[in-house]
N, C-alpha and C. Protein backbone atom coordinates (compact mmCIF):
# COMPACT_ATOMS: atom_id res chain seq x y z
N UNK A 1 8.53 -0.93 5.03
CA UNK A 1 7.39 -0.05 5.27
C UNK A 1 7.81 1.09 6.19
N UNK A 2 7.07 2.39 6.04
CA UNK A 2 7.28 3.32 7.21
C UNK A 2 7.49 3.16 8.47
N UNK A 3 6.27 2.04 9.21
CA UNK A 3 6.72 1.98 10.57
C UNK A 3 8.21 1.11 10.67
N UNK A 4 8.70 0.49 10.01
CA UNK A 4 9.67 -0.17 10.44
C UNK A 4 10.61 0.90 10.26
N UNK A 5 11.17 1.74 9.26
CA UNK A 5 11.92 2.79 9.70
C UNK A 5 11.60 3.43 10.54
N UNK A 6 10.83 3.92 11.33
CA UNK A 6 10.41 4.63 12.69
C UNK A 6 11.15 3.89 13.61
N UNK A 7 10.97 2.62 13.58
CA UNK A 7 11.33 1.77 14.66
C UNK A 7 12.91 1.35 14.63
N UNK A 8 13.39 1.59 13.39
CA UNK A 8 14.90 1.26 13.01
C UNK A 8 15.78 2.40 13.28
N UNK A 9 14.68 3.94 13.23
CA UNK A 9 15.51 5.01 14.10
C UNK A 9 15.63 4.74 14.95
N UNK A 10 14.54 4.54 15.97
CA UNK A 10 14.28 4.87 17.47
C UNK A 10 15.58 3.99 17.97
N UNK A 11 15.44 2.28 17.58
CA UNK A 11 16.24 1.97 18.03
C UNK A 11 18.03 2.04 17.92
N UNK A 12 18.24 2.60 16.44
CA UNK A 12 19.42 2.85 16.63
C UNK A 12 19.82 3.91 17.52
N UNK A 13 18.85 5.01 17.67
CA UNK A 13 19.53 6.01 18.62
C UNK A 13 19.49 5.92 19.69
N UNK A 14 18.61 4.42 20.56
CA UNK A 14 18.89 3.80 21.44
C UNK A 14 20.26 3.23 21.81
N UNK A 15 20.61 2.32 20.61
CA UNK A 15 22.08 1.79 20.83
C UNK A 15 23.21 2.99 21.14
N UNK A 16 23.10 4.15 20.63
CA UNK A 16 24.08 5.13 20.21
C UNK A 16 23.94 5.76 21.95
N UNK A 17 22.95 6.23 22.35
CA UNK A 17 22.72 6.18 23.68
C UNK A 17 23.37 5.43 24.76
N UNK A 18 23.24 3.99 24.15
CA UNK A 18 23.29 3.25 25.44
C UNK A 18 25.07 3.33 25.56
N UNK A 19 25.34 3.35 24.37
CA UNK A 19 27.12 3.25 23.81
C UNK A 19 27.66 4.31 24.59
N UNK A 20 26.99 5.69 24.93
CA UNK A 20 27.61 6.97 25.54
C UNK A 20 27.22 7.10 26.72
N UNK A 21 26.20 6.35 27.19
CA UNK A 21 25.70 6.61 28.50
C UNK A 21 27.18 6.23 29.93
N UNK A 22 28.27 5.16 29.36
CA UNK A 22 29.08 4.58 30.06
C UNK A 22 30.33 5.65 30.17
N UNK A 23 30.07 7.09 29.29
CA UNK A 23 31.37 7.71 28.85
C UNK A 23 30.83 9.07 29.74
N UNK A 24 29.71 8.50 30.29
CA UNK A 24 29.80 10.33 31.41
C UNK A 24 29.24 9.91 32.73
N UNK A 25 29.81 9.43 33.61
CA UNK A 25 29.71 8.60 34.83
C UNK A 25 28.32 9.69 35.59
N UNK A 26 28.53 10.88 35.55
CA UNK A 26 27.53 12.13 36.19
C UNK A 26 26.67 12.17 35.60
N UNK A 27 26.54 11.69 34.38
CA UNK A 27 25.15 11.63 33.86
C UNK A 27 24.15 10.37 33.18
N UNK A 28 24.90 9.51 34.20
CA UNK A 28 24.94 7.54 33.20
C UNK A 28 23.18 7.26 33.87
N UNK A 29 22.68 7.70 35.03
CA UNK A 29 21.30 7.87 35.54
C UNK A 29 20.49 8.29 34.08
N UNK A 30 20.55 9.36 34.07
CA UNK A 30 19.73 10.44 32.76
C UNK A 30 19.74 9.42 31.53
N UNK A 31 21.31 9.21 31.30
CA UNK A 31 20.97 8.50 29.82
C UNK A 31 20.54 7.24 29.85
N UNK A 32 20.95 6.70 30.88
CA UNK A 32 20.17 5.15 30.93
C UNK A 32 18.14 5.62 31.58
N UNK A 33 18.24 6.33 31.92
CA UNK A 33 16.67 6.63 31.58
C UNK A 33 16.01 7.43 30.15
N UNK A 34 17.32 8.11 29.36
CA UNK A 34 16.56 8.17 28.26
C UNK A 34 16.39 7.07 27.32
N UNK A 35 17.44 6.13 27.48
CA UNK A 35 17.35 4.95 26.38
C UNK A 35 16.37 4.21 26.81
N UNK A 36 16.59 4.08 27.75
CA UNK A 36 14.82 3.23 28.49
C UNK A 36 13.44 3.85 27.78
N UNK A 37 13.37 5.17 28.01
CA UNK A 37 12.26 5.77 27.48
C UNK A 37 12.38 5.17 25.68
N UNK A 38 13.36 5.23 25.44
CA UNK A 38 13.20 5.47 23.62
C UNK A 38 12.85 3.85 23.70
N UNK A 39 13.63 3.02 24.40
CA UNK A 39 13.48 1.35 24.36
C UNK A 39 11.64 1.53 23.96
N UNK A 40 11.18 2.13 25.07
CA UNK A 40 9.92 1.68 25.14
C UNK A 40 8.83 2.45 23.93
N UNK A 41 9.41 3.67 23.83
CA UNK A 41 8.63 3.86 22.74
C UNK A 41 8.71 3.62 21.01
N UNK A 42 9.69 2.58 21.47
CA UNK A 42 10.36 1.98 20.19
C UNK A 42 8.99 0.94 20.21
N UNK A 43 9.35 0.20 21.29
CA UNK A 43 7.80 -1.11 21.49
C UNK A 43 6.67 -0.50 21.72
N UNK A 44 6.47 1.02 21.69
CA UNK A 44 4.62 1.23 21.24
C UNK A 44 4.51 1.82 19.96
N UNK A 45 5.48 1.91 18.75
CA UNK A 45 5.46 2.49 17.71
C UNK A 45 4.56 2.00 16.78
N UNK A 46 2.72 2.33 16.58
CA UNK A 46 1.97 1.98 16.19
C UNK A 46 1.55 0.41 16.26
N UNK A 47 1.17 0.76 17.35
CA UNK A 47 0.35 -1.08 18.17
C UNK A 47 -0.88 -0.66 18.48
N UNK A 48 -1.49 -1.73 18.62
CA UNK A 48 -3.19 -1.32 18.64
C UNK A 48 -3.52 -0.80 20.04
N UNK A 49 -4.60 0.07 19.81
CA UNK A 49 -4.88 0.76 21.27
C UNK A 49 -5.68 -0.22 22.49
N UNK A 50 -5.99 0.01 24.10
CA UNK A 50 -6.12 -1.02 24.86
C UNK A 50 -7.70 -1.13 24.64
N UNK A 51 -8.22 -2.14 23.80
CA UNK A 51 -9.48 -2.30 23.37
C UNK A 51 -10.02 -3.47 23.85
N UNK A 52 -9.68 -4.57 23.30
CA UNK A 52 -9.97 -5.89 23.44
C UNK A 52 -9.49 -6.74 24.86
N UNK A 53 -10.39 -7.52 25.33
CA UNK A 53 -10.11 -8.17 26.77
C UNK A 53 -10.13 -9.46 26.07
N UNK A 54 -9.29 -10.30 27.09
CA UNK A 54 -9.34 -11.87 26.97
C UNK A 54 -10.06 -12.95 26.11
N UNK A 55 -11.29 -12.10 26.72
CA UNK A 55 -12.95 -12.82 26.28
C UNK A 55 -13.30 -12.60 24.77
N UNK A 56 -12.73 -11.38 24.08
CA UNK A 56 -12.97 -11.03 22.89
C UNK A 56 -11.71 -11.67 21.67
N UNK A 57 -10.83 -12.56 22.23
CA UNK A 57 -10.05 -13.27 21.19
C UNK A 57 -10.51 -14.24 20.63
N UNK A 58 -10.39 -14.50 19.33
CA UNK A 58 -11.04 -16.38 18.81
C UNK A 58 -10.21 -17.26 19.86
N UNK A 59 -10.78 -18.37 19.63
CA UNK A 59 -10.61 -19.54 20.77
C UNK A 59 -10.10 -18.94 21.76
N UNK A 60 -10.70 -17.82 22.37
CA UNK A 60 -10.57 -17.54 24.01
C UNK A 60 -10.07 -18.88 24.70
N UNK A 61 -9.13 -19.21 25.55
CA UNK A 61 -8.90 -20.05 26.59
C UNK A 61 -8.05 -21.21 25.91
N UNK A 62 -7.66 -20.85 24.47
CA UNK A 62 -6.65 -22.02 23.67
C UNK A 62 -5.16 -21.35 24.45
N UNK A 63 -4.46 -22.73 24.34
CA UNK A 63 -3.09 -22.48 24.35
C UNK A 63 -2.52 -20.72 24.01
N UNK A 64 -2.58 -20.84 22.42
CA UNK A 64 -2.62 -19.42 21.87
C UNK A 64 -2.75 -18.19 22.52
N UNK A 65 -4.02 -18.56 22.41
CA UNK A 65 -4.58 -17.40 22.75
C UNK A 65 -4.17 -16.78 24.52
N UNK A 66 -3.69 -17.68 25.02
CA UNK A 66 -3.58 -17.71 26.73
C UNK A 66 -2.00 -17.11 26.47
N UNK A 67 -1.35 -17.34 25.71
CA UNK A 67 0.13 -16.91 25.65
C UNK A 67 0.04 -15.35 24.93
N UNK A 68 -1.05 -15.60 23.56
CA UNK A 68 -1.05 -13.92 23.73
C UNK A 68 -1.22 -13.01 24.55
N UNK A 69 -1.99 -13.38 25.36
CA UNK A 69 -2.29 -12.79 26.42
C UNK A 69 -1.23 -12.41 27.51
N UNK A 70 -0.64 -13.32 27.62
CA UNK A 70 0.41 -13.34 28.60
C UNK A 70 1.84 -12.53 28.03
N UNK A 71 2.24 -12.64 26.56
CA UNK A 71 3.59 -11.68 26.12
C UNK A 71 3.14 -10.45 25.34
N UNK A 72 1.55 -10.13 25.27
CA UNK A 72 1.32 -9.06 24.12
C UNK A 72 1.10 -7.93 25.16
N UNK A 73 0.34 -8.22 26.31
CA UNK A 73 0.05 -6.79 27.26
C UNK A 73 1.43 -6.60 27.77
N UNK A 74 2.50 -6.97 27.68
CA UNK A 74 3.29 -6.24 28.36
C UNK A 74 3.78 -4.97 27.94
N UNK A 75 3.52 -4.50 27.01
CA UNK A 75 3.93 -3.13 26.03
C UNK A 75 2.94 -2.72 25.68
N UNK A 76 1.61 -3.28 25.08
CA UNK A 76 0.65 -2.53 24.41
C UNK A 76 -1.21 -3.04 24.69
N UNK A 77 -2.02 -3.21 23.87
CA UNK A 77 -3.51 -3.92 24.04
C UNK A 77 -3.47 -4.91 23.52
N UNK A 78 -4.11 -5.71 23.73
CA UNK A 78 -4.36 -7.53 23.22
C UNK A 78 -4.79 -6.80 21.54
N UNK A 79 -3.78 -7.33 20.86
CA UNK A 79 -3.98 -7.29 19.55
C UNK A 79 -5.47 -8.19 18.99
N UNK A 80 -5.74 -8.14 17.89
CA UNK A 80 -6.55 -9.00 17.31
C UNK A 80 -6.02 -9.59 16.17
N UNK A 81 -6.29 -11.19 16.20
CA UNK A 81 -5.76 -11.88 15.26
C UNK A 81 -6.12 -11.03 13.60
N UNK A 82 -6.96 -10.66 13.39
CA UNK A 82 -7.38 -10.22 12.13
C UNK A 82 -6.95 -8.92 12.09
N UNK A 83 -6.21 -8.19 12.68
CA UNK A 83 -5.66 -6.99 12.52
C UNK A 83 -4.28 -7.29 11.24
N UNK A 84 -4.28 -8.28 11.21
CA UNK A 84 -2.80 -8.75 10.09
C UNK A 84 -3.00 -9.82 9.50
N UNK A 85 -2.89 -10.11 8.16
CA UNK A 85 -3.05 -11.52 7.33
C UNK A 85 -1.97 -12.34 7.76
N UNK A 86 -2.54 -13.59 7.22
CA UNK A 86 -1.02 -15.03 7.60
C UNK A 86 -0.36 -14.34 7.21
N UNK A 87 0.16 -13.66 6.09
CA UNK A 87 0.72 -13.68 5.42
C UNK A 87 2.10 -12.96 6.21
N UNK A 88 1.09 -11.46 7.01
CA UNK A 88 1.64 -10.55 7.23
C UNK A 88 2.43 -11.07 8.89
N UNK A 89 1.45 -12.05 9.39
CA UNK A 89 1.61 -12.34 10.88
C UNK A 89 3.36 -12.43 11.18
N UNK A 90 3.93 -13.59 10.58
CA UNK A 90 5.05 -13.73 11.25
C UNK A 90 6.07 -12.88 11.00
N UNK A 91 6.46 -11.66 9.90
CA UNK A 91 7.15 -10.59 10.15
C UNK A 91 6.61 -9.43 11.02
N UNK A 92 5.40 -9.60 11.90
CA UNK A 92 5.08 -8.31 12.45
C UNK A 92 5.40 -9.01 13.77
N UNK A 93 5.48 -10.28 14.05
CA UNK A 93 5.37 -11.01 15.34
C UNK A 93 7.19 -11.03 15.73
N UNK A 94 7.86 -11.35 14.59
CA UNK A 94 9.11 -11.22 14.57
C UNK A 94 9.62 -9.64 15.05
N UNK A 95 9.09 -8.45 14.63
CA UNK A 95 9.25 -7.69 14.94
C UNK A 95 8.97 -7.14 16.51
N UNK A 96 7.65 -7.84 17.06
CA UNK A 96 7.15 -7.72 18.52
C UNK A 96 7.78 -7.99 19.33
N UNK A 97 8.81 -9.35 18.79
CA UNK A 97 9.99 -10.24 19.75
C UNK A 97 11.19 -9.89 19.78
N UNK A 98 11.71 -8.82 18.48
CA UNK A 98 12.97 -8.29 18.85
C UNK A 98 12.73 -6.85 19.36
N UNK A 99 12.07 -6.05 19.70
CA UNK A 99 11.32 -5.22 20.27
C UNK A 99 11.46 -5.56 21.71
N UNK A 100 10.33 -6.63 21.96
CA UNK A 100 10.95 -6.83 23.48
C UNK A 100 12.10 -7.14 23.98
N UNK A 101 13.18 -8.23 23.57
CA UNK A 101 14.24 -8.18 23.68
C UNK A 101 15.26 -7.39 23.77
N UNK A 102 14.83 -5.91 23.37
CA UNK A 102 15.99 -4.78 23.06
C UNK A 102 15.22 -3.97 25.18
N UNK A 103 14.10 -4.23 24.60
CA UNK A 103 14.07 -3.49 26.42
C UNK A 103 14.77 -3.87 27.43
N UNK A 104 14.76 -3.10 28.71
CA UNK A 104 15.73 -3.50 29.75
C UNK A 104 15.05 -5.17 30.58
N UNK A 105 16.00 -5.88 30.99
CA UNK A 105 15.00 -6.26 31.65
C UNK A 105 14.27 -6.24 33.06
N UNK A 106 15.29 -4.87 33.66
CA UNK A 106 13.98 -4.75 34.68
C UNK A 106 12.84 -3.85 34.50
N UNK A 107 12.77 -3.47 33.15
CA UNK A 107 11.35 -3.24 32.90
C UNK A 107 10.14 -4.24 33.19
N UNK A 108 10.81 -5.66 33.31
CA UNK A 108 9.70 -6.80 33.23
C UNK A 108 8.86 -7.21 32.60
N UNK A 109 9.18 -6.76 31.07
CA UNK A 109 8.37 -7.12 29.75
C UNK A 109 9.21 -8.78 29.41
N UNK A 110 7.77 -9.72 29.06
CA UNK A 110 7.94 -11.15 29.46
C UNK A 110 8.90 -11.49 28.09
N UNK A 111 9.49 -12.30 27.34
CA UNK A 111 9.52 -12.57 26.22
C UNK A 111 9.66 -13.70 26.02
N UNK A 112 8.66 -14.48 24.82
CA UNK A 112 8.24 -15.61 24.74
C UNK A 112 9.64 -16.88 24.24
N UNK A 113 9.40 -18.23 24.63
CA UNK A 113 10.49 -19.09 24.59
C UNK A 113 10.13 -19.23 22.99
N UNK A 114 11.09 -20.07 22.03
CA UNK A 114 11.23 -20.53 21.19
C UNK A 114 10.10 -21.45 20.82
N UNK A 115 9.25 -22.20 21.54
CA UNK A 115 8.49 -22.74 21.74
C UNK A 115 7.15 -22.02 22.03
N UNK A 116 6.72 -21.33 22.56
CA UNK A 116 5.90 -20.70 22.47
C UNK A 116 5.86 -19.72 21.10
N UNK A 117 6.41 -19.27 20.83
CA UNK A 117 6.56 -18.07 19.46
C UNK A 117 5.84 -19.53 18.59
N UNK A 118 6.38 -20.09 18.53
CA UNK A 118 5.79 -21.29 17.46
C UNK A 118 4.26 -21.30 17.74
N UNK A 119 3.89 -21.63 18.83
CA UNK A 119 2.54 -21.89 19.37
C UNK A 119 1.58 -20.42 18.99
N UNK A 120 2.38 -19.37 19.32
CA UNK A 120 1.57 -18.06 19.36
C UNK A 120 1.20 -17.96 17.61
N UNK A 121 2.94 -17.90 17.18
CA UNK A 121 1.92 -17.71 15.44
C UNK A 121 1.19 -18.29 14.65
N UNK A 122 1.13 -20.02 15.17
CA UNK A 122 0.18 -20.60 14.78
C UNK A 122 -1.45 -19.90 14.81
N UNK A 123 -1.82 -19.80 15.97
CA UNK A 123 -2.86 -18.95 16.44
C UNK A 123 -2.93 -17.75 15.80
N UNK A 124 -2.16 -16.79 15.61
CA UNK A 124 -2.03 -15.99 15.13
C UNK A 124 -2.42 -16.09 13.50
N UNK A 125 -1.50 -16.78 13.05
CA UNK A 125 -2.10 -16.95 11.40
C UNK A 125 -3.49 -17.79 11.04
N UNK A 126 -3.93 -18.92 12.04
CA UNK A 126 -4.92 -19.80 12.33
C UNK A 126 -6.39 -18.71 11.83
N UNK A 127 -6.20 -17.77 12.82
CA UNK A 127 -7.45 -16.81 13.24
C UNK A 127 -7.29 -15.41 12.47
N UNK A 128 -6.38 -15.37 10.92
CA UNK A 128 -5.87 -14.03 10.55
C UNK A 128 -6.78 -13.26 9.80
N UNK A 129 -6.80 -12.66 9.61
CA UNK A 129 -7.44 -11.57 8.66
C UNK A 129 -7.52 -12.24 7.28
N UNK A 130 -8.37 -12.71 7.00
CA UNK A 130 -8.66 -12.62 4.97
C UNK A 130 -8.37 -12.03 4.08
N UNK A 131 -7.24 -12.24 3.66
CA UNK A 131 -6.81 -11.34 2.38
C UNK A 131 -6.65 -12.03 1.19
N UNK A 132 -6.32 -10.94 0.45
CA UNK A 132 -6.81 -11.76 -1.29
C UNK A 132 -5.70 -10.30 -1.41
N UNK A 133 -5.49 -10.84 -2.91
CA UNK A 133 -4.74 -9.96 -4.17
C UNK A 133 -5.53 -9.13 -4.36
N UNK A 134 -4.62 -8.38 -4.84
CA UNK A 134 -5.28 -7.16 -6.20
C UNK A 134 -5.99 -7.57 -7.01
N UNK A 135 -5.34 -9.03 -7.80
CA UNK A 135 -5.77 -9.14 -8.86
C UNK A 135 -7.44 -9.97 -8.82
N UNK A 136 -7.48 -10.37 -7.43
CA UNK A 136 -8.86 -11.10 -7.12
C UNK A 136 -9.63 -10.46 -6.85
N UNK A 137 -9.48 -9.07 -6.45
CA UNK A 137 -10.58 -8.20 -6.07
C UNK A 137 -11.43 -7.94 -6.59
N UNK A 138 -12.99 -8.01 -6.16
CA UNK A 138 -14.35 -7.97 -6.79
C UNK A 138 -14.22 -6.44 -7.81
N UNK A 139 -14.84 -6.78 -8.88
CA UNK A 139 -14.65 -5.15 -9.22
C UNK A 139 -15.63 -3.99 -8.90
N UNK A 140 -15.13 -2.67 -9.34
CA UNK A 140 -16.57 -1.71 -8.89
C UNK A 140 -15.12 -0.31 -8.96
N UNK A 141 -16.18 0.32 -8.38
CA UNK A 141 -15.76 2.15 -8.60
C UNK A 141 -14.95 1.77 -7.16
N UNK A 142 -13.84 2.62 -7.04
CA UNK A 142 -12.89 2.58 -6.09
C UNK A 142 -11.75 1.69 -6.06
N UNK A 143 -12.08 0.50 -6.98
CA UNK A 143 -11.09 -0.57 -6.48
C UNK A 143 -9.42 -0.48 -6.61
N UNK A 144 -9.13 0.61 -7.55
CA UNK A 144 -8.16 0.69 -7.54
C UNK A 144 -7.69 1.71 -6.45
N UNK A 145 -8.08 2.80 -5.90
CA UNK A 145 -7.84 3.14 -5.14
C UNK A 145 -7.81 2.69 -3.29
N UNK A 146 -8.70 1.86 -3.61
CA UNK A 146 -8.98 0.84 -2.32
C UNK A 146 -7.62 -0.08 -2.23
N UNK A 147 -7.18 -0.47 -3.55
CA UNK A 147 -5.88 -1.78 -3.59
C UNK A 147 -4.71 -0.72 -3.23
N UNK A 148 -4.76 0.36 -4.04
CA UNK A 148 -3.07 1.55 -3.74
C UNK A 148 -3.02 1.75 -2.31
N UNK A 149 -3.43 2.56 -1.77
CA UNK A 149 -3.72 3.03 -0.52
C UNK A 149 -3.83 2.23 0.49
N UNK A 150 -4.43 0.68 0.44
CA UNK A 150 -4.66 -0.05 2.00
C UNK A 150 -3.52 -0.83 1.80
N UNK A 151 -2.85 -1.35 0.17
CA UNK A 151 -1.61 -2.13 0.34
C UNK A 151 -0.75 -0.99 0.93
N UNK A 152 -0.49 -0.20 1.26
CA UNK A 152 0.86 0.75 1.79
C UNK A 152 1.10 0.16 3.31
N UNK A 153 0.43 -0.45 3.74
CA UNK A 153 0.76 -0.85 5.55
C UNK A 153 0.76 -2.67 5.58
N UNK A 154 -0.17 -3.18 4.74
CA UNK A 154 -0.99 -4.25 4.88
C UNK A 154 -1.37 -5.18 3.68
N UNK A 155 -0.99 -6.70 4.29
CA UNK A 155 -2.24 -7.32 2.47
C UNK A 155 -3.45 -6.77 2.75
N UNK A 156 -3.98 -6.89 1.42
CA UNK A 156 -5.46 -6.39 1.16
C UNK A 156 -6.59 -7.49 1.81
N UNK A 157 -7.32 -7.18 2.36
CA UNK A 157 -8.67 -7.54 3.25
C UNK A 157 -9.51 -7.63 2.23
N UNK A 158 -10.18 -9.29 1.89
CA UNK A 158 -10.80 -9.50 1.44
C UNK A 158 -12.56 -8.65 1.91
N UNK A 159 -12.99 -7.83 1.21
CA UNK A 159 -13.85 -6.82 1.45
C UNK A 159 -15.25 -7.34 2.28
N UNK A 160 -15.15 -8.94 1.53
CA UNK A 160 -16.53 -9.47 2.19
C UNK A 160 -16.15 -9.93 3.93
N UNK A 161 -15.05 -9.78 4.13
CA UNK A 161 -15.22 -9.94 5.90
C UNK A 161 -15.57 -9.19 7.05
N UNK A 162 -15.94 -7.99 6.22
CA UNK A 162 -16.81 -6.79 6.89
C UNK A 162 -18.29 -6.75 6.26
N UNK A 163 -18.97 -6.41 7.13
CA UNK A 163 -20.49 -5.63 6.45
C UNK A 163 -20.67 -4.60 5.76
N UNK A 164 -21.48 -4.25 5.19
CA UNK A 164 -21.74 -3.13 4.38
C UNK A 164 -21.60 -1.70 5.67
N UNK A 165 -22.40 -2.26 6.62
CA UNK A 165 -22.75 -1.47 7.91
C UNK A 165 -21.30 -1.62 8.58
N UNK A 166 -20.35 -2.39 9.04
CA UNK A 166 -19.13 -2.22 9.86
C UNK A 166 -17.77 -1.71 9.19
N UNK A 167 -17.78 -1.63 7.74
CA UNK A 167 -16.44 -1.08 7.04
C UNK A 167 -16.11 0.61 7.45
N UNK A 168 -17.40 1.70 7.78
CA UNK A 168 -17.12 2.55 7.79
C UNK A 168 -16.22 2.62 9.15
N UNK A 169 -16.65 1.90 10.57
CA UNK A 169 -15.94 1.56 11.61
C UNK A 169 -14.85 1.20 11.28
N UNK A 170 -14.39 0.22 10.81
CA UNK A 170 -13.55 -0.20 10.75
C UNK A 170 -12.47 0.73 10.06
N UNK A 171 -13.02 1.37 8.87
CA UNK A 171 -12.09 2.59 8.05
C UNK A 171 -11.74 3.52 9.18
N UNK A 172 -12.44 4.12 9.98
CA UNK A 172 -12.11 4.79 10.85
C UNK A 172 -10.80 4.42 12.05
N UNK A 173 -10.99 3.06 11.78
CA UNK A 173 -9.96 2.94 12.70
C UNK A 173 -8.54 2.68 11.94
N UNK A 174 -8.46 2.49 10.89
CA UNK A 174 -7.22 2.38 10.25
C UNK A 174 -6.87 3.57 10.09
N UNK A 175 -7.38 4.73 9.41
CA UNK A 175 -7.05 6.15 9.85
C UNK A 175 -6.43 6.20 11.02
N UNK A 176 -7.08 5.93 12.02
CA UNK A 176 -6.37 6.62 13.33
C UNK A 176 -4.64 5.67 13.57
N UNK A 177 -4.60 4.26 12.68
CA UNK A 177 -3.80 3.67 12.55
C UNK A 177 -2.61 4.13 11.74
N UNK A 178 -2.86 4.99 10.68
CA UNK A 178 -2.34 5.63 9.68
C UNK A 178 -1.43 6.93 10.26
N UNK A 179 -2.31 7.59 11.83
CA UNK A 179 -1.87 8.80 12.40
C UNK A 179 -0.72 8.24 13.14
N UNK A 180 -1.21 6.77 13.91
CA UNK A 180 0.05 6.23 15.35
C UNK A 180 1.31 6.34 14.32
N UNK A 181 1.10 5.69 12.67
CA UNK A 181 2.66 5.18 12.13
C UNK A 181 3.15 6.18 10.81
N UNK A 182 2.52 7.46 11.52
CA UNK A 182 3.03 8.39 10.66
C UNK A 182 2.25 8.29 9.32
N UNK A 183 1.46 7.51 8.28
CA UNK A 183 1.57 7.23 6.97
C UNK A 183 0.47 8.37 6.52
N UNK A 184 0.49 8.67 5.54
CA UNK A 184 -0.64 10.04 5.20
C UNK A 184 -1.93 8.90 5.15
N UNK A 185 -3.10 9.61 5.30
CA UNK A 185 -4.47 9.43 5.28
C UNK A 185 -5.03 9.64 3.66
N UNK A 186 -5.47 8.64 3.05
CA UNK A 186 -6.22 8.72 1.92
C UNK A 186 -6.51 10.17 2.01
N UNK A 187 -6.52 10.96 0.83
CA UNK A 187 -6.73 12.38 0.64
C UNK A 187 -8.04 12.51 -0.40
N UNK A 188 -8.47 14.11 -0.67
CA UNK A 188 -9.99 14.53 -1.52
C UNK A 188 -10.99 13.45 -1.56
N UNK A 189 -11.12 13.13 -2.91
CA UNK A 189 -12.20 12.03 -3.10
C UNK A 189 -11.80 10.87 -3.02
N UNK A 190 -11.11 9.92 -1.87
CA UNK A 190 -10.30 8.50 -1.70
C UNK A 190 -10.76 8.14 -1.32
N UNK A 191 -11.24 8.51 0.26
CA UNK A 191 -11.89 8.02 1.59
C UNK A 191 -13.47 7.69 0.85
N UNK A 192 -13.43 8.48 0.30
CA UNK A 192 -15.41 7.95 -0.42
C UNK A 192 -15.00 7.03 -1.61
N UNK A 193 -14.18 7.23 -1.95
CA UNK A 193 -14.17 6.05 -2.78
C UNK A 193 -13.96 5.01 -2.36
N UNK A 194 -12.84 4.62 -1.56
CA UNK A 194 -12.75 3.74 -0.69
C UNK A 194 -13.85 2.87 0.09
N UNK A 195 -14.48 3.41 0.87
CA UNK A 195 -15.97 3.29 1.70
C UNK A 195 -17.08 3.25 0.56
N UNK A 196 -17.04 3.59 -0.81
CA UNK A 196 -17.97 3.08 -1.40
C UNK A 196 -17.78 2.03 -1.87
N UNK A 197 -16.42 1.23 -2.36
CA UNK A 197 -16.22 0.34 -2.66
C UNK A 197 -16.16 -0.81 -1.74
N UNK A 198 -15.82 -0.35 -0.87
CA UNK A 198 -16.01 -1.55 0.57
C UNK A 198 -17.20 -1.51 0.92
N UNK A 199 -17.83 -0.69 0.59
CA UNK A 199 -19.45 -1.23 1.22
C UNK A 199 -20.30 -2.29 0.31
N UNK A 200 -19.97 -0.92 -0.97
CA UNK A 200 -20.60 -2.50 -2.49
C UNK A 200 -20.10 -3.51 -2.09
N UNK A 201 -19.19 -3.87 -2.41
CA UNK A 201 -18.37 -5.64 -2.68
C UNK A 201 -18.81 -6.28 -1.26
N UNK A 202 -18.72 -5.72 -0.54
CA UNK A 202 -19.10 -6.35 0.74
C UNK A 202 -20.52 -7.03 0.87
N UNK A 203 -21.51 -5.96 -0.18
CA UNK A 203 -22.68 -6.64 -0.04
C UNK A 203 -22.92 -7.64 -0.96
N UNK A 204 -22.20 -8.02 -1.70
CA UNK A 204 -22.58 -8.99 -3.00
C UNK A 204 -21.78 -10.72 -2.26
N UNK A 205 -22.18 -11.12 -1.22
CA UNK A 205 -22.31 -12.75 -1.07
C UNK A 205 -21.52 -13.47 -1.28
């Protein structure tokens, strides 16, 4: 996907950095603060913005959820389990963990034991987002454009886990999701098609 090449630049021109920073003694300060900088904006390369508190995770106060808490704010906002399907969870979580690992560590970003990563994606996939196929999708006007366009980042979100009334919110925020990881924004007549089709299917039970 796009963001992962974003993130497969950043960090190679991190390594390439860090490789030259040792070959100019007068300037090893500068470059070990630019690779730091790129380290880190390698680990905010489209992560969710600082929205959600503690209190707003499923099973607030589980194991899980207490460890997300504890390795996800160190770089970005308490994600939400339903921001990603099972499906999608453990290659984006895999990606969160070699991410932190590439930072310095006296940045002091935590990174989770072998044992915990187990515990976290449980939770993680436990509490995920609802998705379904293409081929299961309710039908109606939009649907094919609803399946092209939202598969480019993501499995497809089973439509009925939003309201008729919360999809337009929610569309709005994947847009602005679409801007953090570079990907173009549904274009002309998409976005209404889109939002009309997520509102129908949503209301049919």
């Amino acid at each position: 996907m796009l963001q992962h090449s974003i993130v497969r630049t950043v960090l190679i021109t991190c390594v390439a950095l860090s490789c030259r920073g040792g070959a100019a003694p007068d300037g090893a300060g500068a470059a070990a603060g630019s690779r730091d900088a790129l380290l880190l904006a390698a680990a905010k390369v489209a992560l969710p913005p600082d929205s959600l508190t503690a209190a707003d995770l499923p099973g607030a106060g589980s194991p899980g959820a207490a460890l997300v808490v504890t390795y996800c704010v160190g770089c970005h906002g308490l994600p939400s389990p339903k921001t990603h399907s099972a499906t999608d969870w453990p290659s984006v979580a895999r990606r969160m963990w070699l991410r932190a690992e590439w930072l310095p560590a006296e940045m002091g970003v935590k990174v989770p034991t072998m044992g915990e990563r187990y515990v976290i994606l449980d939770y993680l996939t436990t509490h995920a987002m609802a998705a379904t196929d293409s081929g299961a999708l309710p039908p109606g006007r939009g649907r094919e454009t609803f399946a092209t366009m939202c598969s480019r980042c993501h499995a497809l979100p089973d439509p009925r886990v939003h309201s008729p009334d919360d999809w337009p919110i929610v569309y709005s925020r994947m847009e602005r999701n679409m801007d953090r990881m570079g990907v173009p924004r549904p274009a002309g007549s998409e976005p209404g098609e889109i939002l009309e089709y997520l509102r129908t299917a949503s209301a049919k039970k």
